[in-house]
PDB file of N, CA and C in Angstrom:
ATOM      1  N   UNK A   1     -30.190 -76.566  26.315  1.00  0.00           N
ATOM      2  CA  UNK A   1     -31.492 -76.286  26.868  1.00  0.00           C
ATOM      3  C   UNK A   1     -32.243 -77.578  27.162  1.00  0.00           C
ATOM      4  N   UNK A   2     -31.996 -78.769  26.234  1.00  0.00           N
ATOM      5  CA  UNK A   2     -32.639 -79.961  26.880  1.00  0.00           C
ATOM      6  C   UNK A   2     -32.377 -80.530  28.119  1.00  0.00           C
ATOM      7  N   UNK A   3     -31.494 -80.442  28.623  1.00  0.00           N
ATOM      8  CA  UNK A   3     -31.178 -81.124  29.942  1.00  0.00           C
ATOM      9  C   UNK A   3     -31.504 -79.944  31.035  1.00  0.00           C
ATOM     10  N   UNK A   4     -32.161 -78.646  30.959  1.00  0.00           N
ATOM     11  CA  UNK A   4     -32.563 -77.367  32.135  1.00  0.00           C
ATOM     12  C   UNK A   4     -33.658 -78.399  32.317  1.00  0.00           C
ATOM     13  N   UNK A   5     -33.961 -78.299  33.496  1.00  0.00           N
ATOM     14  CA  UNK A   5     -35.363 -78.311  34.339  1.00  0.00           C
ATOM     15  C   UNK A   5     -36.654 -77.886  34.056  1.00  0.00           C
ATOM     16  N   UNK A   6     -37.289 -78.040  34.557  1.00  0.00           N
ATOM     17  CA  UNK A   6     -38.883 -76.988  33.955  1.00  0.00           C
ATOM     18  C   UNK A   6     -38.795 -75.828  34.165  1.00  0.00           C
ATOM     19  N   UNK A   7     -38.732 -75.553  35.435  1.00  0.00           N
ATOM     20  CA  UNK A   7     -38.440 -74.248  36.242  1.00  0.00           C
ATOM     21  C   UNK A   7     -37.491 -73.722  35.337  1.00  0.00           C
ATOM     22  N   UNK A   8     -36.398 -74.041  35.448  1.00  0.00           N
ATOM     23  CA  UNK A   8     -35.193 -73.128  34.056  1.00  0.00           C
ATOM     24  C   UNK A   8     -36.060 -72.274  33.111  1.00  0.00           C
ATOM     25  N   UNK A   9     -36.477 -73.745  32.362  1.00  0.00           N
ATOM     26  CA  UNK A   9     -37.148 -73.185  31.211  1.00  0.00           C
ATOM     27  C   UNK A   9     -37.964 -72.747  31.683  1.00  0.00           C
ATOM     28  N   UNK A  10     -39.158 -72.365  32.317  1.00  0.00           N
ATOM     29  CA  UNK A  10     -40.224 -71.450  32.454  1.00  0.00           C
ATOM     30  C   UNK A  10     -40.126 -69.903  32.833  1.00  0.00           C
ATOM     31  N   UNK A  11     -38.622 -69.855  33.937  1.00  0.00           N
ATOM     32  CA  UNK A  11     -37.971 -68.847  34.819  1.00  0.00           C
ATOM     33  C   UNK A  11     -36.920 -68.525  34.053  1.00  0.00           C
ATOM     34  N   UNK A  12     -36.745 -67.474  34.394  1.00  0.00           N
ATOM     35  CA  UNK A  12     -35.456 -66.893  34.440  1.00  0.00           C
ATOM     36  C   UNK A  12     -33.955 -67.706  35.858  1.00  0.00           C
ATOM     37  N   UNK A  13     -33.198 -68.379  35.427  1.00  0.00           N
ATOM     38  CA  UNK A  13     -32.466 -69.439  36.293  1.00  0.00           C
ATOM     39  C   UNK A  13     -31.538 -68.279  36.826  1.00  0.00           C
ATOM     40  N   UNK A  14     -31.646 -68.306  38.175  1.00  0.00           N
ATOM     41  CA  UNK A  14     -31.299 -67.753  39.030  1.00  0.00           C
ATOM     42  C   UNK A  14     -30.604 -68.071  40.181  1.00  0.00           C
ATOM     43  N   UNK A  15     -29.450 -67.098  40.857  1.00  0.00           N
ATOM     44  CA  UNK A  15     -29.092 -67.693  42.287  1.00  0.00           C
ATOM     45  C   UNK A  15     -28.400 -66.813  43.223  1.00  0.00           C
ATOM     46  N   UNK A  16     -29.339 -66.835  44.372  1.00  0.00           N
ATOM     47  CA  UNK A  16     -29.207 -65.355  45.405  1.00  0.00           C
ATOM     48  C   UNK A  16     -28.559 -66.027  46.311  1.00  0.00           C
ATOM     49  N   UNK A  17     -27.420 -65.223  47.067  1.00  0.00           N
ATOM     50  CA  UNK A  17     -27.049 -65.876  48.679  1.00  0.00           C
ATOM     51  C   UNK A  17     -27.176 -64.618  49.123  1.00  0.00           C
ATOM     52  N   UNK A  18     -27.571 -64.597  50.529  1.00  0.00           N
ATOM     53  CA  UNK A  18     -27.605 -63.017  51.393  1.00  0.00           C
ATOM     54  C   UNK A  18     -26.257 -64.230  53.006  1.00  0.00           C
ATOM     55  N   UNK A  19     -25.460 -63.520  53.355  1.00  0.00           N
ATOM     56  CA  UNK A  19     -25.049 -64.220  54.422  1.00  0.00           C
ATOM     57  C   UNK A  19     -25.154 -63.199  55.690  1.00  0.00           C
ATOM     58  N   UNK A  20     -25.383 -63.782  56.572  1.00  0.00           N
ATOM     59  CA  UNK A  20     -26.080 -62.907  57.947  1.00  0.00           C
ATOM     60  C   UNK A  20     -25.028 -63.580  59.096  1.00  0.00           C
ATOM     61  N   UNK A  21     -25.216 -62.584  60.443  1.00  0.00           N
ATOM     62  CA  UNK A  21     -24.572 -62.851  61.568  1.00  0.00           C
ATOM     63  C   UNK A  21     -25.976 -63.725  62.659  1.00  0.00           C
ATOM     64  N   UNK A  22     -25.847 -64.710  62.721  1.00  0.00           N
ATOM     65  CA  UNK A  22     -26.878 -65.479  63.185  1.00  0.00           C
ATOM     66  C   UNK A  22     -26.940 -65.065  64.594  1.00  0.00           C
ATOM     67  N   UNK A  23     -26.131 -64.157  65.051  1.00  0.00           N
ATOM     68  CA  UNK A  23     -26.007 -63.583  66.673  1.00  0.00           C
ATOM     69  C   UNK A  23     -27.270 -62.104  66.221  1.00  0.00           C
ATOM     70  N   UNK A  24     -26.845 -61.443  65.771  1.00  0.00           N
ATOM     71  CA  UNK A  24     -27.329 -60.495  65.816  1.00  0.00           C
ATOM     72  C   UNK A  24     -28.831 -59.871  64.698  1.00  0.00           C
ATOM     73  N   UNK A  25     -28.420 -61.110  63.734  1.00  0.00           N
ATOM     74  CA  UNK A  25     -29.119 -61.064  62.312  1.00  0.00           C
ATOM     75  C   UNK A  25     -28.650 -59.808  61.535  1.00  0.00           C
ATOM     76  N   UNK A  26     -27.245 -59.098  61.362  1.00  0.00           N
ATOM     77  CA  UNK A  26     -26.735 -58.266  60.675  1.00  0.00           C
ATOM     78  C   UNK A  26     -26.763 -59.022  59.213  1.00  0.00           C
ATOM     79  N   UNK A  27     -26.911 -58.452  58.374  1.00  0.00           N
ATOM     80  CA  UNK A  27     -26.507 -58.857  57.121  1.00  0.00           C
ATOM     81  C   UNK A  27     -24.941 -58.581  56.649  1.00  0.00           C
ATOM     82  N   UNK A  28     -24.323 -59.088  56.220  1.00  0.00           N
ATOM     83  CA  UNK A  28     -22.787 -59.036  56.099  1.00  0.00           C
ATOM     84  C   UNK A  28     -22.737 -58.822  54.789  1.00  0.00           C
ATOM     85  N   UNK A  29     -23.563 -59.488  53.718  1.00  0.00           N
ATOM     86  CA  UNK A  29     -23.174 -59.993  53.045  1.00  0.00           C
ATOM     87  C   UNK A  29     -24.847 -60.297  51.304  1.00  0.00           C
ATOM     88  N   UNK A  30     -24.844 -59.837  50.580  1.00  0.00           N
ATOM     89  CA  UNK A  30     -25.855 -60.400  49.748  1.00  0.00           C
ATOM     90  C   UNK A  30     -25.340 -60.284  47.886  1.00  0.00           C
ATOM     91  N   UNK A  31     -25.561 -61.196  47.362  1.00  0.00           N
ATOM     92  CA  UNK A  31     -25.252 -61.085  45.955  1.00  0.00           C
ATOM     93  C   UNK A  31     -26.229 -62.344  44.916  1.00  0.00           C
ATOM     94  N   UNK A  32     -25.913 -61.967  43.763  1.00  0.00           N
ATOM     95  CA  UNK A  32     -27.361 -62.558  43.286  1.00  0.00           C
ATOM     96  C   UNK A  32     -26.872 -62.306  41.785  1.00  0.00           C
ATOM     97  N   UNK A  33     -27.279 -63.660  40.791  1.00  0.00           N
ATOM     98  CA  UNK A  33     -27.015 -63.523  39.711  1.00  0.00           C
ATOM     99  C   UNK A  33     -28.291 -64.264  38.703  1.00  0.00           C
ATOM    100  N   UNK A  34     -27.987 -63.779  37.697  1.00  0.00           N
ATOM    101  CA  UNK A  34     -29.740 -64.349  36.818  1.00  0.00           C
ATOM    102  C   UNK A  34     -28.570 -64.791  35.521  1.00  0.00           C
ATOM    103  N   UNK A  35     -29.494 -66.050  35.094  1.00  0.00           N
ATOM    104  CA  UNK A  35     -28.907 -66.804  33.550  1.00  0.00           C
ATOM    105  C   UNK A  35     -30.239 -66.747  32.782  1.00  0.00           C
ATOM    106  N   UNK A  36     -30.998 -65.888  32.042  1.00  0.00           N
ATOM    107  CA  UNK A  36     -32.339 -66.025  31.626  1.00  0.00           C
ATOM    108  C   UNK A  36     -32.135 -66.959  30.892  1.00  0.00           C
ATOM    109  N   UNK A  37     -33.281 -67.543  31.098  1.00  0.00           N
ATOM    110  CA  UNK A  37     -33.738 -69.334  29.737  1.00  0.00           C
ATOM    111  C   UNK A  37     -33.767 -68.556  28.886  1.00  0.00           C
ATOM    112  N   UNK A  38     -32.964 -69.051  27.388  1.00  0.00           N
ATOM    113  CA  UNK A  38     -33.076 -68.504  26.078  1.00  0.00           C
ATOM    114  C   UNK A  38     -32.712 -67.524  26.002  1.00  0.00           C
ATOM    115  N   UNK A  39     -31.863 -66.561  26.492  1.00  0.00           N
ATOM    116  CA  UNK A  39     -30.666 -65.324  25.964  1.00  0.00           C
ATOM    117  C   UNK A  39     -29.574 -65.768  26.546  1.00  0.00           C
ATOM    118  N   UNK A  40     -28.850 -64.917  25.294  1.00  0.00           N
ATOM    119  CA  UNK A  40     -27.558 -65.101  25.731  1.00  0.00           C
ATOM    120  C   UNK A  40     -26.637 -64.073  26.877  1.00  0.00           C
ATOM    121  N   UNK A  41     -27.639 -63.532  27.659  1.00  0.00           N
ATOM    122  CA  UNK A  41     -27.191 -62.924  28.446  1.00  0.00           C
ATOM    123  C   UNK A  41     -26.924 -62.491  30.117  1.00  0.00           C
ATOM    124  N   UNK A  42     -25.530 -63.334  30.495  1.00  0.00           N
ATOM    125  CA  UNK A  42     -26.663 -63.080  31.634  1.00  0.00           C
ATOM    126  C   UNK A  42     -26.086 -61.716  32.867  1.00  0.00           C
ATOM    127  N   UNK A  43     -26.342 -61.754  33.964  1.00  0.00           N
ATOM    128  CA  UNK A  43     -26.180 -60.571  34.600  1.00  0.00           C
ATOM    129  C   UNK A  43     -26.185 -60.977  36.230  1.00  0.00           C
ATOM    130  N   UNK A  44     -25.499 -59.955  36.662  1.00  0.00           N
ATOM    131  CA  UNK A  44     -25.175 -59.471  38.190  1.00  0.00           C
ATOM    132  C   UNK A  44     -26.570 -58.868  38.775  1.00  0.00           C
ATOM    133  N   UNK A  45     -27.006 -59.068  39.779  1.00  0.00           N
ATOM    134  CA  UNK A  45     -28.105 -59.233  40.407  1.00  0.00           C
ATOM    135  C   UNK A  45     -28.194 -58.939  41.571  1.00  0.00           C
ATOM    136  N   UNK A  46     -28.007 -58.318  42.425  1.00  0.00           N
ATOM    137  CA  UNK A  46     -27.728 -58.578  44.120  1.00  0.00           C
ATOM    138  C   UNK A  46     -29.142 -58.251  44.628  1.00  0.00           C
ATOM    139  N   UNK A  47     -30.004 -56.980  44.326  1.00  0.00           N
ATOM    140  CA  UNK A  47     -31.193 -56.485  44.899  1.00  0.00           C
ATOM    141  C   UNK A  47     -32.538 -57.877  44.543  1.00  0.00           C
ATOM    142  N   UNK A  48     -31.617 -58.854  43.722  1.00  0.00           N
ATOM    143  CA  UNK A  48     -32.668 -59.930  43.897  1.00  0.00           C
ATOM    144  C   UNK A  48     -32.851 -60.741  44.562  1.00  0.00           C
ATOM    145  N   UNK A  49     -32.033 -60.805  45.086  1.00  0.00           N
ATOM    146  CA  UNK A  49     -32.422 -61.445  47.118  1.00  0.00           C
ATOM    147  C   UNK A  49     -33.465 -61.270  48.020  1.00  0.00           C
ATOM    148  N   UNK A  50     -33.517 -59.598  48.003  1.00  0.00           N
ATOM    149  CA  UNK A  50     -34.579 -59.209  49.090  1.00  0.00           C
ATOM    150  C   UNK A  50     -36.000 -58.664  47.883  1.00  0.00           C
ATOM    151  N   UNK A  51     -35.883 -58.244  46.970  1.00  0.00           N
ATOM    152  CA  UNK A  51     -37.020 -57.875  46.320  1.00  0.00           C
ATOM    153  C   UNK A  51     -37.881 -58.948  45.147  1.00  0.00           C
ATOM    154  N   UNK A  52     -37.145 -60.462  45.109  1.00  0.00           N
ATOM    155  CA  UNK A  52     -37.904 -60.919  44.369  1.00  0.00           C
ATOM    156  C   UNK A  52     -38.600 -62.056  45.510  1.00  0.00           C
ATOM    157  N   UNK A  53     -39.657 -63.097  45.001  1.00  0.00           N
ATOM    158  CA  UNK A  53     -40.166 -63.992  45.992  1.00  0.00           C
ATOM    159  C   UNK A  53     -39.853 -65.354  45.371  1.00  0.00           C
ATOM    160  N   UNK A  54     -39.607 -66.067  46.077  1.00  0.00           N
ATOM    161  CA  UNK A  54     -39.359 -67.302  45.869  1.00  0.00           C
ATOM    162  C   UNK A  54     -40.486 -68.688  46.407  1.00  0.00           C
ATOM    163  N   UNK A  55     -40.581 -69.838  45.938  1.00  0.00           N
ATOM    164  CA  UNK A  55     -41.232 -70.933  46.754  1.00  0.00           C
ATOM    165  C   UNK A  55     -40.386 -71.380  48.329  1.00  0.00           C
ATOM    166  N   UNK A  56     -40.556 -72.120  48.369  1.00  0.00           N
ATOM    167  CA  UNK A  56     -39.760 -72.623  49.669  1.00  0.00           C
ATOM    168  C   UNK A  56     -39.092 -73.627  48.916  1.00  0.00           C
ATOM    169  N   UNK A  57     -37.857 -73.814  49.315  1.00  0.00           N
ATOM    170  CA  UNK A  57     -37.434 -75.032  48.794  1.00  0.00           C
ATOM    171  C   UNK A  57     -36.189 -75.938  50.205  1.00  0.00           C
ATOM    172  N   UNK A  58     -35.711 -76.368  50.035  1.00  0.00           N
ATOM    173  CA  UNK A  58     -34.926 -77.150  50.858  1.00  0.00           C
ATOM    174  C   UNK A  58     -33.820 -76.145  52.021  1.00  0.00           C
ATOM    175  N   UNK A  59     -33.915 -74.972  51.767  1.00  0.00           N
ATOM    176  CA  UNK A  59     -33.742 -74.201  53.041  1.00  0.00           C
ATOM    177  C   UNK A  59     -34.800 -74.818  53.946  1.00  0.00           C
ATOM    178  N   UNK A  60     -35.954 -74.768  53.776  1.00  0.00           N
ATOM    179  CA  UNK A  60     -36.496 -75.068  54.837  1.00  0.00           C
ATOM    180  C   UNK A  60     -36.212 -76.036  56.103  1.00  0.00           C
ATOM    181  N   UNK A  61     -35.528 -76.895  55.507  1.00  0.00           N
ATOM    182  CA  UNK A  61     -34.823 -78.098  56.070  1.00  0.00           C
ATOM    183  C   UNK A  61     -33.894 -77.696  57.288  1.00  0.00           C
ATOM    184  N   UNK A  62     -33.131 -76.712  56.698  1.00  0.00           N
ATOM    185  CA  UNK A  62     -32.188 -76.277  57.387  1.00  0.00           C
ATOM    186  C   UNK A  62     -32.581 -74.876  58.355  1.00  0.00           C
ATOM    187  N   UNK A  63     -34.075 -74.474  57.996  1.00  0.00           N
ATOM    188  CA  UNK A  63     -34.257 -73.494  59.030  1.00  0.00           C
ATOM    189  C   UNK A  63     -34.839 -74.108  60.197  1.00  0.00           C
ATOM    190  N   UNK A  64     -35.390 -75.555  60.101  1.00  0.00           N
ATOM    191  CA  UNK A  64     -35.880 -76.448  60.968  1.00  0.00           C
ATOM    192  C   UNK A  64     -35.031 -76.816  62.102  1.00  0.00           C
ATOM    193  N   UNK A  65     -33.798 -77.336  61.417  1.00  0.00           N
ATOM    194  CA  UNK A  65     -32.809 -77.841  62.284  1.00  0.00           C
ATOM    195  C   UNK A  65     -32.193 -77.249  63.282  1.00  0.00           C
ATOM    196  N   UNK A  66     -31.930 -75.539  62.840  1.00  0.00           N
ATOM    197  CA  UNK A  66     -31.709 -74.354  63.608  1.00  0.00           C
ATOM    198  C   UNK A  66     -32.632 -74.337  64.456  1.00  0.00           C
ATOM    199  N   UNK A  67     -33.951 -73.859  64.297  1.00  0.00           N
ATOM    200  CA  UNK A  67     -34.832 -73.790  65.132  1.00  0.00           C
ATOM    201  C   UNK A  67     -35.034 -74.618  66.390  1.00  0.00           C
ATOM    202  N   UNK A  68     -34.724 -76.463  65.745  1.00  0.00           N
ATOM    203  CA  UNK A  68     -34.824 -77.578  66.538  1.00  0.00           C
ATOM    204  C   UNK A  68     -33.113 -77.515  67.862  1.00  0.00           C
ATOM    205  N   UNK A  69     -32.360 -76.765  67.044  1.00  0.00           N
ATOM    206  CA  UNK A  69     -30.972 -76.581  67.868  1.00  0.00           C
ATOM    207  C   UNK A  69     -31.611 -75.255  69.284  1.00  0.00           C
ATOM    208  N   UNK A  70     -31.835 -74.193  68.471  1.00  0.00           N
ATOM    209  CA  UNK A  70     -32.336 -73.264  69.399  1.00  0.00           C
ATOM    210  C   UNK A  70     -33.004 -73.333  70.470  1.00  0.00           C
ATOM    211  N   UNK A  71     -33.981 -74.456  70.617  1.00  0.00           N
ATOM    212  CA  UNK A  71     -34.897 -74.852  71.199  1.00  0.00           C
ATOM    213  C   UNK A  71     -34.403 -76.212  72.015  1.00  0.00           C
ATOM    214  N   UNK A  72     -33.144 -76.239  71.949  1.00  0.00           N
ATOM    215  CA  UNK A  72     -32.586 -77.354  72.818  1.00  0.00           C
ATOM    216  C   UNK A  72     -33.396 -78.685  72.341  1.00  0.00           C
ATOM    217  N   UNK A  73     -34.099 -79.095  71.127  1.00  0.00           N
ATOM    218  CA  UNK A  73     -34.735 -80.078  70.800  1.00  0.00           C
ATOM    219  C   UNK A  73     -33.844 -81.234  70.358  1.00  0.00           C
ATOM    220  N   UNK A  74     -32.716 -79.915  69.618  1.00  0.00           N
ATOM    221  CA  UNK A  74     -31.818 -81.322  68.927  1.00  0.00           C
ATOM    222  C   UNK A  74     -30.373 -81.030  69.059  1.00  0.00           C
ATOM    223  N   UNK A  75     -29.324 -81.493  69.260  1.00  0.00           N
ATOM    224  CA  UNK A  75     -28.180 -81.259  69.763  1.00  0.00           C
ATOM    225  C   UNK A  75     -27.177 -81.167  68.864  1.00  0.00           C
TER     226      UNK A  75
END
């Protein structure tokens, strides 16, 4: 537990992927797993993708670049 993060320790440590068809925006694909700080238990998760909220974090980066591709900005 000394070497988790703040976030760890404050949150429940978590990690969602949903994978999509970037043509159509179908979802193909979503799964999701939780390690709670301080139990020993952890669990399968998938509906925590679309029903929990998150900050922004370094996706953003990468929804930029798309956007900047889409837009013929960046090649």
């Amino acid at each position: 537990m000394k070497n988790r993060g703040y976030y760890l320790q404050q949150q429940e440590g978590s990690a969602y992927a949903i994978v999509m068809n970037p043509k159509t925006g179908e979802i193909l694909a979503i799964s999701g797993f939780v390690d709670p700080a301080g139990e020993d238990e952890s669990y399968v998760h998938p509906t925590g993708a679309v029903n929990n909220a998150f900050e922004f974090g370094s996706v953003v980066k990468g929804a930029s670049v798309l956007t900047g591709m889409q837009e013929g900005v960046v090649t």
